[in-house]
PDB file of N, CA and C in Angstrom:
ATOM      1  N   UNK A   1     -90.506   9.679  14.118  1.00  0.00           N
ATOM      2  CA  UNK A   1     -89.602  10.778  14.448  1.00  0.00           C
ATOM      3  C   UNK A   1     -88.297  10.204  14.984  1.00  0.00           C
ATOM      4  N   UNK A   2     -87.358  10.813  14.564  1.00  0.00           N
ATOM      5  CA  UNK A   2     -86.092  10.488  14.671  1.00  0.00           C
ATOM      6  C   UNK A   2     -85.635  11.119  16.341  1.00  0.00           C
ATOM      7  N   UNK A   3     -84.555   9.946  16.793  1.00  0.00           N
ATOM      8  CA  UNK A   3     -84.375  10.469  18.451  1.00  0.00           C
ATOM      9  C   UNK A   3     -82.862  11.171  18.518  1.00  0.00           C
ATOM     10  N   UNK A   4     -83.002  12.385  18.845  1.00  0.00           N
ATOM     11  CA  UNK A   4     -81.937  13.126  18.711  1.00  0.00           C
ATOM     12  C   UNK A   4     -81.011  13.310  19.584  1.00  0.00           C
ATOM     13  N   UNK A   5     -79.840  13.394  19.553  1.00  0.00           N
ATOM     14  CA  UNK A   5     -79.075  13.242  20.757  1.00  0.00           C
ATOM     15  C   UNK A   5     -78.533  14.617  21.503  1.00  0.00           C
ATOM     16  N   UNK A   6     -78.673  15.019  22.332  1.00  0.00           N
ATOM     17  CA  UNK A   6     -77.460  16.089  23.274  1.00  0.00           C
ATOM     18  C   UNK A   6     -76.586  16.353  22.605  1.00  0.00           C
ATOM     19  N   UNK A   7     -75.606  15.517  22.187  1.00  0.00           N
ATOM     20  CA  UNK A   7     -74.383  15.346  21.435  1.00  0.00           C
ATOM     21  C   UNK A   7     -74.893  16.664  20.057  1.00  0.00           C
ATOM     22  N   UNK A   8     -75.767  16.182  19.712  1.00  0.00           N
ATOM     23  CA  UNK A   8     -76.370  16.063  18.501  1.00  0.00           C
ATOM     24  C   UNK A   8     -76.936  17.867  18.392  1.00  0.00           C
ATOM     25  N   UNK A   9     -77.117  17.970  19.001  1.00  0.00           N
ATOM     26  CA  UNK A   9     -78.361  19.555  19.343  1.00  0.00           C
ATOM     27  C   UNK A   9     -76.489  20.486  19.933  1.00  0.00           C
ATOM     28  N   UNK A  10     -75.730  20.133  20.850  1.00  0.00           N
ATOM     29  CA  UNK A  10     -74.381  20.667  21.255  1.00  0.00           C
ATOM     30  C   UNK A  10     -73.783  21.093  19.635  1.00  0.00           C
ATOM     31  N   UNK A  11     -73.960  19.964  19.026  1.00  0.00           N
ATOM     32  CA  UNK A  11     -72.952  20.431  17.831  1.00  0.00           C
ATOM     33  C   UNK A  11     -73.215  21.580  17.140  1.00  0.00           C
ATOM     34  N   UNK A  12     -74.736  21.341  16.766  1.00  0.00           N
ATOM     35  CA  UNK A  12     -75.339  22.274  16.263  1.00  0.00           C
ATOM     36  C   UNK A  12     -75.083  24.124  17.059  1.00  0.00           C
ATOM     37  N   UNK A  13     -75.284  23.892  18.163  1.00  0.00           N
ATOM     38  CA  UNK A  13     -74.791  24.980  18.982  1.00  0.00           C
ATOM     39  C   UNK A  13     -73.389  25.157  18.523  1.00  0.00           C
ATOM     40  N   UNK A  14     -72.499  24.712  19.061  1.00  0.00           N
ATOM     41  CA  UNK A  14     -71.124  24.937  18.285  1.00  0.00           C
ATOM     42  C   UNK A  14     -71.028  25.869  16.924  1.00  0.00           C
ATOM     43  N   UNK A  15     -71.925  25.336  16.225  1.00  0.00           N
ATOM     44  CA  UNK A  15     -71.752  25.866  14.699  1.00  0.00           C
ATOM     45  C   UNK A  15     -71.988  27.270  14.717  1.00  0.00           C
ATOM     46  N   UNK A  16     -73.661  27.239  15.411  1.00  0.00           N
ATOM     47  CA  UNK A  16     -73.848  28.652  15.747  1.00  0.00           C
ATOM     48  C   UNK A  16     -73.258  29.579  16.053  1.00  0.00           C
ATOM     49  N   UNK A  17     -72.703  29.131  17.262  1.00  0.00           N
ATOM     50  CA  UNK A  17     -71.181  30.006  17.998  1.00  0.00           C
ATOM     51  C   UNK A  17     -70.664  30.248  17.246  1.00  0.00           C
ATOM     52  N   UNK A  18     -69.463  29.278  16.080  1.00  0.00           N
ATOM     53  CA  UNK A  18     -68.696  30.026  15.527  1.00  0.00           C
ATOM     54  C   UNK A  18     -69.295  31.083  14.656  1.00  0.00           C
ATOM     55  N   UNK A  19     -70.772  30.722  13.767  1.00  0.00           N
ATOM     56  CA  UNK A  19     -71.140  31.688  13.278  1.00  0.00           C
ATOM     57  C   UNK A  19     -71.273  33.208  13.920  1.00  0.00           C
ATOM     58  N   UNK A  20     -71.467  33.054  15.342  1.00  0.00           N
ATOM     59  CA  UNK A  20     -71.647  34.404  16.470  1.00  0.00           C
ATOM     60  C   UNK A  20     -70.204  34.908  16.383  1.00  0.00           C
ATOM     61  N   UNK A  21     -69.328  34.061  16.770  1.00  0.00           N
ATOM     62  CA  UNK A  21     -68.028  34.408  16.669  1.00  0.00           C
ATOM     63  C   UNK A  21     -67.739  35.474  15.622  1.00  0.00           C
ATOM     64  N   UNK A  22     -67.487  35.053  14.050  1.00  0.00           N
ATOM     65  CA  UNK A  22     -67.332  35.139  12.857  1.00  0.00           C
ATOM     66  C   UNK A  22     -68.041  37.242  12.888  1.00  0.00           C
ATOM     67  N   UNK A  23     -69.489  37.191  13.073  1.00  0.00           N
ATOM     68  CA  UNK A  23     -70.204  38.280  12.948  1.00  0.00           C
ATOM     69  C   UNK A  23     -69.180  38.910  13.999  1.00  0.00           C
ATOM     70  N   UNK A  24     -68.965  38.868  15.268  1.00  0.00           N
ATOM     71  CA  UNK A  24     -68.259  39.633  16.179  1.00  0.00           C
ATOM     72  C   UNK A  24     -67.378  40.311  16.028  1.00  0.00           C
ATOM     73  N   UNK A  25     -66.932  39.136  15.143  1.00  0.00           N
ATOM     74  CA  UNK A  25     -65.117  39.812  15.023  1.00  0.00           C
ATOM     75  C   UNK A  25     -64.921  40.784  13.953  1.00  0.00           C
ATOM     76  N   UNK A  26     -66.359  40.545  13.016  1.00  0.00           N
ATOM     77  CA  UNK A  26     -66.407  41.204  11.809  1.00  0.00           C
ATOM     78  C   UNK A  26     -66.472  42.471  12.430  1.00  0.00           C
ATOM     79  N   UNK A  27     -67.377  42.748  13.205  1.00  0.00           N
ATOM     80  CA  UNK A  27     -67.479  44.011  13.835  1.00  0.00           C
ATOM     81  C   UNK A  27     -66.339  44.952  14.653  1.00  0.00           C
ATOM     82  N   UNK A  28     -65.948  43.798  15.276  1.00  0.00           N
ATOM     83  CA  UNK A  28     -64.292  44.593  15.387  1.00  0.00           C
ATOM     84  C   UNK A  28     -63.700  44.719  14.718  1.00  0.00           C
ATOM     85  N   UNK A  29     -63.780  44.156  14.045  1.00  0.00           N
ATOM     86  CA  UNK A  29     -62.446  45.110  12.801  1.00  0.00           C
ATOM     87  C   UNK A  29     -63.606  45.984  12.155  1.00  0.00           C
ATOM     88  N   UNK A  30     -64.332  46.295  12.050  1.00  0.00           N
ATOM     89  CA  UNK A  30     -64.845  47.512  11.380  1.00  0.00           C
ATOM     90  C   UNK A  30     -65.103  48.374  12.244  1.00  0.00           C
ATOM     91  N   UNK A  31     -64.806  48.776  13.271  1.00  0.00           N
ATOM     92  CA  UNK A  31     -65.416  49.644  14.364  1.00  0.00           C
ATOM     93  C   UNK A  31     -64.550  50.958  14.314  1.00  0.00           C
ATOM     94  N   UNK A  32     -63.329  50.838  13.440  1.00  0.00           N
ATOM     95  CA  UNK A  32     -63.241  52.630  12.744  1.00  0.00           C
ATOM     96  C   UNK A  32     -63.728  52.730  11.561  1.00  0.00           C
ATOM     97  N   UNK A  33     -64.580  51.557  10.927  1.00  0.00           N
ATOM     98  CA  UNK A  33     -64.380  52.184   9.731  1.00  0.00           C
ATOM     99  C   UNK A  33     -65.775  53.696   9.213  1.00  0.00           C
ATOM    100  N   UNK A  34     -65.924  54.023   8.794  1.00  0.00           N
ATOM    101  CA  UNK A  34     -66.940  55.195   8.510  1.00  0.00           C
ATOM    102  C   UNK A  34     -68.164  54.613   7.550  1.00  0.00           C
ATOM    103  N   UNK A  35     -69.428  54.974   7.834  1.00  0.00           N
ATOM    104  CA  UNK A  35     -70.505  54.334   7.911  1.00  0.00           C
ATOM    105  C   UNK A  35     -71.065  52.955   7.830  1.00  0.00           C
ATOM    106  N   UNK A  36     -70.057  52.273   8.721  1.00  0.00           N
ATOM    107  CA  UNK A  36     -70.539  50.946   8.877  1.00  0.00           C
ATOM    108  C   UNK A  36     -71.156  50.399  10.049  1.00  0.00           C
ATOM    109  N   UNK A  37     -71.733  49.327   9.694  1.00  0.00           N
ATOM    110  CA  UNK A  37     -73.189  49.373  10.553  1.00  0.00           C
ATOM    111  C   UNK A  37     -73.039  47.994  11.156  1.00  0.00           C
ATOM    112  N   UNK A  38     -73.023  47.679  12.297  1.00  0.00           N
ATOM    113  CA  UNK A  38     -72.507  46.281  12.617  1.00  0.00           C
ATOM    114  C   UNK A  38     -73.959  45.535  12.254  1.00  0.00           C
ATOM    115  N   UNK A  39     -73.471  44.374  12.742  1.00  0.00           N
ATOM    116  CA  UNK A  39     -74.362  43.262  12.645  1.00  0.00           C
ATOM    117  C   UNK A  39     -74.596  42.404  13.801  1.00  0.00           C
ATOM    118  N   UNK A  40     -75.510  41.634  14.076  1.00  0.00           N
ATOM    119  CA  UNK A  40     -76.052  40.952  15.001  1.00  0.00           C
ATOM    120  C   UNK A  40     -75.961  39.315  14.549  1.00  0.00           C
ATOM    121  N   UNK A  41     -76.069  38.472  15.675  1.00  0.00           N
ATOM    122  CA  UNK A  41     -76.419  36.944  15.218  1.00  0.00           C
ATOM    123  C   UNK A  41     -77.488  36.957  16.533  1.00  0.00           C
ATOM    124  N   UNK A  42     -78.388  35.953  15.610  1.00  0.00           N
ATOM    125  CA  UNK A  42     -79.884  35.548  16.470  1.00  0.00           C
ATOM    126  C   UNK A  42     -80.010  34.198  16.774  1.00  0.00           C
ATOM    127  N   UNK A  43     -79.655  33.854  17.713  1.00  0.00           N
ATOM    128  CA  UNK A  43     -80.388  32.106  17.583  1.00  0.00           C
ATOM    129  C   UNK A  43     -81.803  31.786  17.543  1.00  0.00           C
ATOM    130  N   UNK A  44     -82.109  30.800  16.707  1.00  0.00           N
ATOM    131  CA  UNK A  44     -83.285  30.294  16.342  1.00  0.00           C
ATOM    132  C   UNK A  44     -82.806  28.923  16.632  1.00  0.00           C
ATOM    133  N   UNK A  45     -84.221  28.857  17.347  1.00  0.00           N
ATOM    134  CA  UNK A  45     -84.212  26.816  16.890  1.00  0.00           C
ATOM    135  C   UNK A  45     -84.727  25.951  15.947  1.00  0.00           C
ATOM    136  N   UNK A  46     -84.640  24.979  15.396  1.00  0.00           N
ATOM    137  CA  UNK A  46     -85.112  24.135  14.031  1.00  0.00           C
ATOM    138  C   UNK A  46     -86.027  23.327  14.327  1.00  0.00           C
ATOM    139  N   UNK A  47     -86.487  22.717  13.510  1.00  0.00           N
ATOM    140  CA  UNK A  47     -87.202  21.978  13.651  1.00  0.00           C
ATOM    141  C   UNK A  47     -87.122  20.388  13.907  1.00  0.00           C
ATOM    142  N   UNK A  48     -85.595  20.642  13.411  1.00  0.00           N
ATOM    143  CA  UNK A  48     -85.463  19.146  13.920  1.00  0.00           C
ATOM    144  C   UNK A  48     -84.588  19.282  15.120  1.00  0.00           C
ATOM    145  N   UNK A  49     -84.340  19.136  16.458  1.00  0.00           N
ATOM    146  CA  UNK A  49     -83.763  20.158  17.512  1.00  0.00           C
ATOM    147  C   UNK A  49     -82.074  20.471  17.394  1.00  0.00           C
ATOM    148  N   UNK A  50     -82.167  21.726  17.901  1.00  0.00           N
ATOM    149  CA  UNK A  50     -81.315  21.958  17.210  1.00  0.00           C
ATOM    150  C   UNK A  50     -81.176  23.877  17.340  1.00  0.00           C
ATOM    151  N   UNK A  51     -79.688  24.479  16.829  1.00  0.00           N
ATOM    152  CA  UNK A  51     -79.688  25.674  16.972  1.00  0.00           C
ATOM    153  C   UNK A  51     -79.048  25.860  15.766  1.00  0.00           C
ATOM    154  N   UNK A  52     -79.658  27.453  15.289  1.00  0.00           N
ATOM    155  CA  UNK A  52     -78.814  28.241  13.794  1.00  0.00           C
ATOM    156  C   UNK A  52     -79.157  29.525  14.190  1.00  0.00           C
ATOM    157  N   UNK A  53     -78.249  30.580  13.450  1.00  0.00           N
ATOM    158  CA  UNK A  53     -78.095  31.581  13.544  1.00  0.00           C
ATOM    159  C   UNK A  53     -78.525  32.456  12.647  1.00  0.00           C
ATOM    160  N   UNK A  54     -79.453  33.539  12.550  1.00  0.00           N
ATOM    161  CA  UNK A  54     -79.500  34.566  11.468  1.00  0.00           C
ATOM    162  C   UNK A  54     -78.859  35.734  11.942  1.00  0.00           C
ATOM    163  N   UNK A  55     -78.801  36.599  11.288  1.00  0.00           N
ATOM    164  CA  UNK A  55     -77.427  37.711  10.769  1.00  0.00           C
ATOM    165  C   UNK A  55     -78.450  38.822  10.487  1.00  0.00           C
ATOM    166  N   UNK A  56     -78.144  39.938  11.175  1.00  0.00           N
ATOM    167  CA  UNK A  56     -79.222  40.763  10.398  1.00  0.00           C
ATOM    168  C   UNK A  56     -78.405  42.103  10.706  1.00  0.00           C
ATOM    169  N   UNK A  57     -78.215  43.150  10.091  1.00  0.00           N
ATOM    170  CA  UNK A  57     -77.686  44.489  10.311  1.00  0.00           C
ATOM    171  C   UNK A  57     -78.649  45.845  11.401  1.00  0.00           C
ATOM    172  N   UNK A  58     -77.699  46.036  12.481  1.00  0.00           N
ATOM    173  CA  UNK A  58     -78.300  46.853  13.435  1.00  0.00           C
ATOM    174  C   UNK A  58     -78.318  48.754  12.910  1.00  0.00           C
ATOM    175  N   UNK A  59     -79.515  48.961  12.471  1.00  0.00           N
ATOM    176  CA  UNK A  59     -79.147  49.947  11.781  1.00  0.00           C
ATOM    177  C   UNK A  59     -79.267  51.268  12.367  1.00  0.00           C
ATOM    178  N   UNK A  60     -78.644  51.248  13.967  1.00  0.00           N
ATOM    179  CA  UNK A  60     -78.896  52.749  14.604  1.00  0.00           C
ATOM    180  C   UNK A  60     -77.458  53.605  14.124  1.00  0.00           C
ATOM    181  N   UNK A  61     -78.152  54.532  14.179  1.00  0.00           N
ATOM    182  CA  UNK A  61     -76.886  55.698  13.784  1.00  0.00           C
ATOM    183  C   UNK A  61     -75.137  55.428  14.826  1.00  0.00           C
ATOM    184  N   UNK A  62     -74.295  55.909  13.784  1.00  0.00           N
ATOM    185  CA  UNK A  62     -73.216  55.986  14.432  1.00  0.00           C
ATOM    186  C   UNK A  62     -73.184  58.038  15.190  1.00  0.00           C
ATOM    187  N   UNK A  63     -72.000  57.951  15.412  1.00  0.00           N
ATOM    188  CA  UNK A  63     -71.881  59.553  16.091  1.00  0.00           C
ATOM    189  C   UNK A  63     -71.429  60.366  14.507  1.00  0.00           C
ATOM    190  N   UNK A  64     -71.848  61.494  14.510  1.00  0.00           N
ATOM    191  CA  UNK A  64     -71.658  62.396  13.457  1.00  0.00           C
ATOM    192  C   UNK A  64     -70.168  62.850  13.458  1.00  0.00           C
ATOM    193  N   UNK A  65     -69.326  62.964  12.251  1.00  0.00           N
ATOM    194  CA  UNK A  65     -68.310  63.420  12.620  1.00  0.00           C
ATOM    195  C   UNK A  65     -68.028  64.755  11.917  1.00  0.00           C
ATOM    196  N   UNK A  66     -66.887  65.825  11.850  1.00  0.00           N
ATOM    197  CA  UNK A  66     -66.616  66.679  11.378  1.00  0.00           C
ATOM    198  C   UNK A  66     -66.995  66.796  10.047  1.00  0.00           C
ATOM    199  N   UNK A  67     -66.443  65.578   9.328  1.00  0.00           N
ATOM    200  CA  UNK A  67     -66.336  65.819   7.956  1.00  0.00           C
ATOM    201  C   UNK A  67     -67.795  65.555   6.951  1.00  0.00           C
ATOM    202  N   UNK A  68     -68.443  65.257   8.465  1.00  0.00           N
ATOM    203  CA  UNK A  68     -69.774  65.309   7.675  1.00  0.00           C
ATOM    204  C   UNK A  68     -70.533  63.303   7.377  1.00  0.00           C
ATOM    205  N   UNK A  69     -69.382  62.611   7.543  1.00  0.00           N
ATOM    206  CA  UNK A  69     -69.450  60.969   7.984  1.00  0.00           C
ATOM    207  C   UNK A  69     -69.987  61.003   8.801  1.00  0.00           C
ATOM    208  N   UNK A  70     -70.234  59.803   9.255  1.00  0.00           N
ATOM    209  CA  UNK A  70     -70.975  59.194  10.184  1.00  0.00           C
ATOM    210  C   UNK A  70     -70.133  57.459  10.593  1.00  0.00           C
ATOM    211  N   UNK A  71     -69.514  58.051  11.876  1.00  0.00           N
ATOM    212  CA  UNK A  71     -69.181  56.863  12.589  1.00  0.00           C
ATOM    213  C   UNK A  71     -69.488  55.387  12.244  1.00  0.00           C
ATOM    214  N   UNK A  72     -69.091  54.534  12.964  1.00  0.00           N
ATOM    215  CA  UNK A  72     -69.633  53.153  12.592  1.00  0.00           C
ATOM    216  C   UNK A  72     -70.447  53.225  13.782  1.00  0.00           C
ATOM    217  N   UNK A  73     -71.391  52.280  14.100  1.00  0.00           N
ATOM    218  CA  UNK A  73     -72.241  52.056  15.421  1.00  0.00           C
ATOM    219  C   UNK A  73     -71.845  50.962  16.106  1.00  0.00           C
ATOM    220  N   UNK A  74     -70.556  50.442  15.932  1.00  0.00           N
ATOM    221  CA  UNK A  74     -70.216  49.518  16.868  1.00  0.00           C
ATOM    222  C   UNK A  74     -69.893  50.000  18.160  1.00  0.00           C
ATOM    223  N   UNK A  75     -70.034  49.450  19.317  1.00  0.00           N
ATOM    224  CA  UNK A  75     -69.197  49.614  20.697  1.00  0.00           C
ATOM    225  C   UNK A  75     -68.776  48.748  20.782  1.00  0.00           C
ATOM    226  N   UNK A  76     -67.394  49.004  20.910  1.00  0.00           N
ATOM    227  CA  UNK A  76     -66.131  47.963  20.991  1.00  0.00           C
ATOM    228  C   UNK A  76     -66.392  47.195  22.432  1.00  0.00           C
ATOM    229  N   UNK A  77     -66.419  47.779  23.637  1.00  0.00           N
ATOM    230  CA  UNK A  77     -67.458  47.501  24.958  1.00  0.00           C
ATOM    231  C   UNK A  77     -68.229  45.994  24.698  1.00  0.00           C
ATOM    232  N   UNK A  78     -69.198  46.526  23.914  1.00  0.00           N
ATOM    233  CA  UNK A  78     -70.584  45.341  23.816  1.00  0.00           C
ATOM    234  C   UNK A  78     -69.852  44.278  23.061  1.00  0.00           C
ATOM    235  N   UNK A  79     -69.228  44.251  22.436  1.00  0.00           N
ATOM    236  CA  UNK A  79     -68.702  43.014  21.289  1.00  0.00           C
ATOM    237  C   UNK A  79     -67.446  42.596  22.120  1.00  0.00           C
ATOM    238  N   UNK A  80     -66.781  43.111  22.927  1.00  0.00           N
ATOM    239  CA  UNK A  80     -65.590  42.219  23.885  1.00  0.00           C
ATOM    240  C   UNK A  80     -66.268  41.436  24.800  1.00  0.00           C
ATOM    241  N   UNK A  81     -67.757  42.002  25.320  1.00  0.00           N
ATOM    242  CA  UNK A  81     -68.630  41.340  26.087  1.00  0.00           C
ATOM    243  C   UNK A  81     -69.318  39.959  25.369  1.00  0.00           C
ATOM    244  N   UNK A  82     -69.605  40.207  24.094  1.00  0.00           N
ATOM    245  CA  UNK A  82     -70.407  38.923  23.347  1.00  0.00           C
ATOM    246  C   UNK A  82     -69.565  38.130  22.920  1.00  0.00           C
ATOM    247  N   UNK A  83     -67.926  38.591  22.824  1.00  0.00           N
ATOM    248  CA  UNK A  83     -67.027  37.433  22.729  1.00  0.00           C
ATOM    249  C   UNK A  83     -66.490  36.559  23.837  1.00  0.00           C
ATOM    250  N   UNK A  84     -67.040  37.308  25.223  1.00  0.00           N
ATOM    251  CA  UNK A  84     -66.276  36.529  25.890  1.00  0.00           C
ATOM    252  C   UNK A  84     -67.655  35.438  27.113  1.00  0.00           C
ATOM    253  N   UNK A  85     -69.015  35.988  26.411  1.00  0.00           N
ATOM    254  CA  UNK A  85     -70.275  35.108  26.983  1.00  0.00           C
ATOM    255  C   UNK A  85     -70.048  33.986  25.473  1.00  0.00           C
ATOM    256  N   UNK A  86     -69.859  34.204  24.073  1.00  0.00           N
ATOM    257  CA  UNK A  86     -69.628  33.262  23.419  1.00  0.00           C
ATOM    258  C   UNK A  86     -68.984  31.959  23.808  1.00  0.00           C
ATOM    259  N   UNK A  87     -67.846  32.258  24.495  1.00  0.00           N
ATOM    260  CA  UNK A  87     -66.916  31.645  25.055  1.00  0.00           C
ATOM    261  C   UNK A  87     -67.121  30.816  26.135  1.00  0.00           C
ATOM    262  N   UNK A  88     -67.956  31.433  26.650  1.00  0.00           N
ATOM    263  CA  UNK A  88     -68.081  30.144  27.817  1.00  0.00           C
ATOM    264  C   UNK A  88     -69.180  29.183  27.102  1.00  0.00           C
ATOM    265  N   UNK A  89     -70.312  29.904  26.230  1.00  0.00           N
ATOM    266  CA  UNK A  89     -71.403  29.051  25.927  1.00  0.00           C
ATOM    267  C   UNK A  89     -70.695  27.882  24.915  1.00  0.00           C
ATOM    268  N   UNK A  90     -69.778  27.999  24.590  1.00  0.00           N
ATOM    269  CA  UNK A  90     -68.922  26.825  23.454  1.00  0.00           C
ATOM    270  C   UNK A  90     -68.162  25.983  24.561  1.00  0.00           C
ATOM    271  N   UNK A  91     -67.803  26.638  25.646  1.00  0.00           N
ATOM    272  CA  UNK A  91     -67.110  25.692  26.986  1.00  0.00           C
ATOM    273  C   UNK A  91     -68.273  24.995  27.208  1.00  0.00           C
ATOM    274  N   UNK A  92     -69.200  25.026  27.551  1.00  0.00           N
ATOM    275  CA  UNK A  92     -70.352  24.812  28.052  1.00  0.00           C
ATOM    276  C   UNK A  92     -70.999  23.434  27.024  1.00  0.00           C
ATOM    277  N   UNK A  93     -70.834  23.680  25.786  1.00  0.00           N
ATOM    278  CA  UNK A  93     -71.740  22.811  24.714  1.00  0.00           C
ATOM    279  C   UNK A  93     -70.584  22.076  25.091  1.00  0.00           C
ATOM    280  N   UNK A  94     -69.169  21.751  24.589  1.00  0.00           N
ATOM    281  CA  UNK A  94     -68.059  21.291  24.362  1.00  0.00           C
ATOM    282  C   UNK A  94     -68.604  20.064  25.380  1.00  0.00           C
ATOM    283  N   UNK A  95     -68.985  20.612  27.242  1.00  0.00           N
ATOM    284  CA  UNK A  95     -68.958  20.033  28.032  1.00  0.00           C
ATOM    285  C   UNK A  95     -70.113  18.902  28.118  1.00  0.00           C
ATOM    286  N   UNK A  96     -71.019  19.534  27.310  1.00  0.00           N
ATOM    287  CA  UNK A  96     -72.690  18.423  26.968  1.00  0.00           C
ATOM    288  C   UNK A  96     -71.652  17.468  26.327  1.00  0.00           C
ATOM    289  N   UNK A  97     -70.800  17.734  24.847  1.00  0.00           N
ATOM    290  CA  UNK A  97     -70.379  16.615  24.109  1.00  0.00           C
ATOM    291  C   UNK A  97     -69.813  15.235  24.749  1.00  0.00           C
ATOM    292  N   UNK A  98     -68.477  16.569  25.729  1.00  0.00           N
ATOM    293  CA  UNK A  98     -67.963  15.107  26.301  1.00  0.00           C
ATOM    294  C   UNK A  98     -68.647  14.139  27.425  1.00  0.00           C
ATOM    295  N   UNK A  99     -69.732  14.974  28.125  1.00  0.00           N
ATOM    296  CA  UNK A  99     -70.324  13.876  29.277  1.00  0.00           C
ATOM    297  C   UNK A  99     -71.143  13.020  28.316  1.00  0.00           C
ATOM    298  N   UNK A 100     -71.937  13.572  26.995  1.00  0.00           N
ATOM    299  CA  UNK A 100     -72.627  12.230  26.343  1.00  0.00           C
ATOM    300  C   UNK A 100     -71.802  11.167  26.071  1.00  0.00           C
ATOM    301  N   UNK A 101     -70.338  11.491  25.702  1.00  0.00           N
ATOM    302  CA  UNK A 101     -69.487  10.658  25.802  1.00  0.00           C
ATOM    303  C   UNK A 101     -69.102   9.805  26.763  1.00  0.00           C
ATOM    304  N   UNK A 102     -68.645  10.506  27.521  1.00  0.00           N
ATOM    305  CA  UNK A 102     -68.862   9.457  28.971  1.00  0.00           C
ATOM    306  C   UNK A 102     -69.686   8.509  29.542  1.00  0.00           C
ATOM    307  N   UNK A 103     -70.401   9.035  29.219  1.00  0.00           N
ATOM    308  CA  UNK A 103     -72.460   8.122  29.664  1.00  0.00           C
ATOM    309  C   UNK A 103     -72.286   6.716  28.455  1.00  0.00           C
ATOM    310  N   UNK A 104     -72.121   6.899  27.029  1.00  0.00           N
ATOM    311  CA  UNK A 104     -72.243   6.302  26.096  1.00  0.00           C
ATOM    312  C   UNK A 104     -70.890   5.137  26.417  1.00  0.00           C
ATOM    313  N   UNK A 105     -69.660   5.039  27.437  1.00  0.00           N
ATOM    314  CA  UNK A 105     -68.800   4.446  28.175  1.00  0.00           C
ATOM    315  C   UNK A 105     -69.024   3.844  28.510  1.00  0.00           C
ATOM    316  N   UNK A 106     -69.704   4.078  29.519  1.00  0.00           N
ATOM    317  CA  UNK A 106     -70.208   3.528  30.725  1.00  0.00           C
ATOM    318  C   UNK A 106     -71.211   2.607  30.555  1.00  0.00           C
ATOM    319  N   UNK A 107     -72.551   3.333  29.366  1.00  0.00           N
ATOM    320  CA  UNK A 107     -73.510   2.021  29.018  1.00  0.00           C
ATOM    321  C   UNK A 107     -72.715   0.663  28.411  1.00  0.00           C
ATOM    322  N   UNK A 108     -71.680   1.394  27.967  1.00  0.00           N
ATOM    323  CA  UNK A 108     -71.125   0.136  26.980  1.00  0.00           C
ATOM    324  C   UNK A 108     -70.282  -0.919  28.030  1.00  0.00           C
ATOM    325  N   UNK A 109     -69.972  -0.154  28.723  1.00  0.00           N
ATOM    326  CA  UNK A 109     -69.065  -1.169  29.978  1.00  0.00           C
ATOM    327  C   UNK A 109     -70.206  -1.607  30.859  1.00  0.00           C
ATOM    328  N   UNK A 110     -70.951  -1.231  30.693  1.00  0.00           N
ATOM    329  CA  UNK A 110     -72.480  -2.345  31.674  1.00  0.00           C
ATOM    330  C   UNK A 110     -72.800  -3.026  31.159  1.00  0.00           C
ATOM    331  N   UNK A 111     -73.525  -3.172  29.717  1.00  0.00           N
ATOM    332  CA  UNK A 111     -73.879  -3.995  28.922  1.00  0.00           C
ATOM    333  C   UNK A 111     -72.497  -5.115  28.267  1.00  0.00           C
ATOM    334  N   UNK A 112     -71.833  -4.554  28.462  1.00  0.00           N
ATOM    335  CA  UNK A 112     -70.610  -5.647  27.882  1.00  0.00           C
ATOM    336  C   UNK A 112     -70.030  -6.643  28.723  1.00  0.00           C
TER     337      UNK A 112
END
């Protein structure tokens, strides 16, 4: 078995994120549009360690409108909220990257 690094499992997170990102924003911009149905991102972990994202459509009703449509079911609310916990969790990985970096310095300036 292969030895995986912090570095290594962070990136992977990263990717995810932007994929979380990507779904989010999709949802904001559709949040007038008429019967559209947002979407979700799920993290899963792999098997080799590690994070990915599946995508799946949240299919509760929007609000009924006059003309007989049906709203989108986004709340603009919940998705300013998942963009801005996104945000720190990519500050956060960013911050695993650079201390493996640092550490990987430091061994090298001991051993050298």
């Amino acid at each position: 078995m292969s030895q995986v690094s912090a570095s290594q499992i962070a990136v992977s997170a990263l990717a995810a994120l932007d994929r979380k990102r990507d779904v989010t924003a999709n949802n904001i911009a559709n949040v007038n549009t008429d019967d559209f149905k947002k979407s979700r991102a799920l993290f899963q972990t792999e098997d080799i360690p590690g994070v990915s994202v599946k995508v799946e459509k949240v299919d509760t009703p929007g609000m009924p409108q006059p003309n007989g449509v049906e709203s989108s079911n986004v709340k603009i609310e919940k998705e300013l909220a998942s963009l801005i916990t996104t945000e720190h969790s990519y500050t956060a990985n960013v911050e695993v990257i650079e201390t493996a970096g640092k550490m990987h310095e430091t061994l090298i300036d001991i051993f050298a």
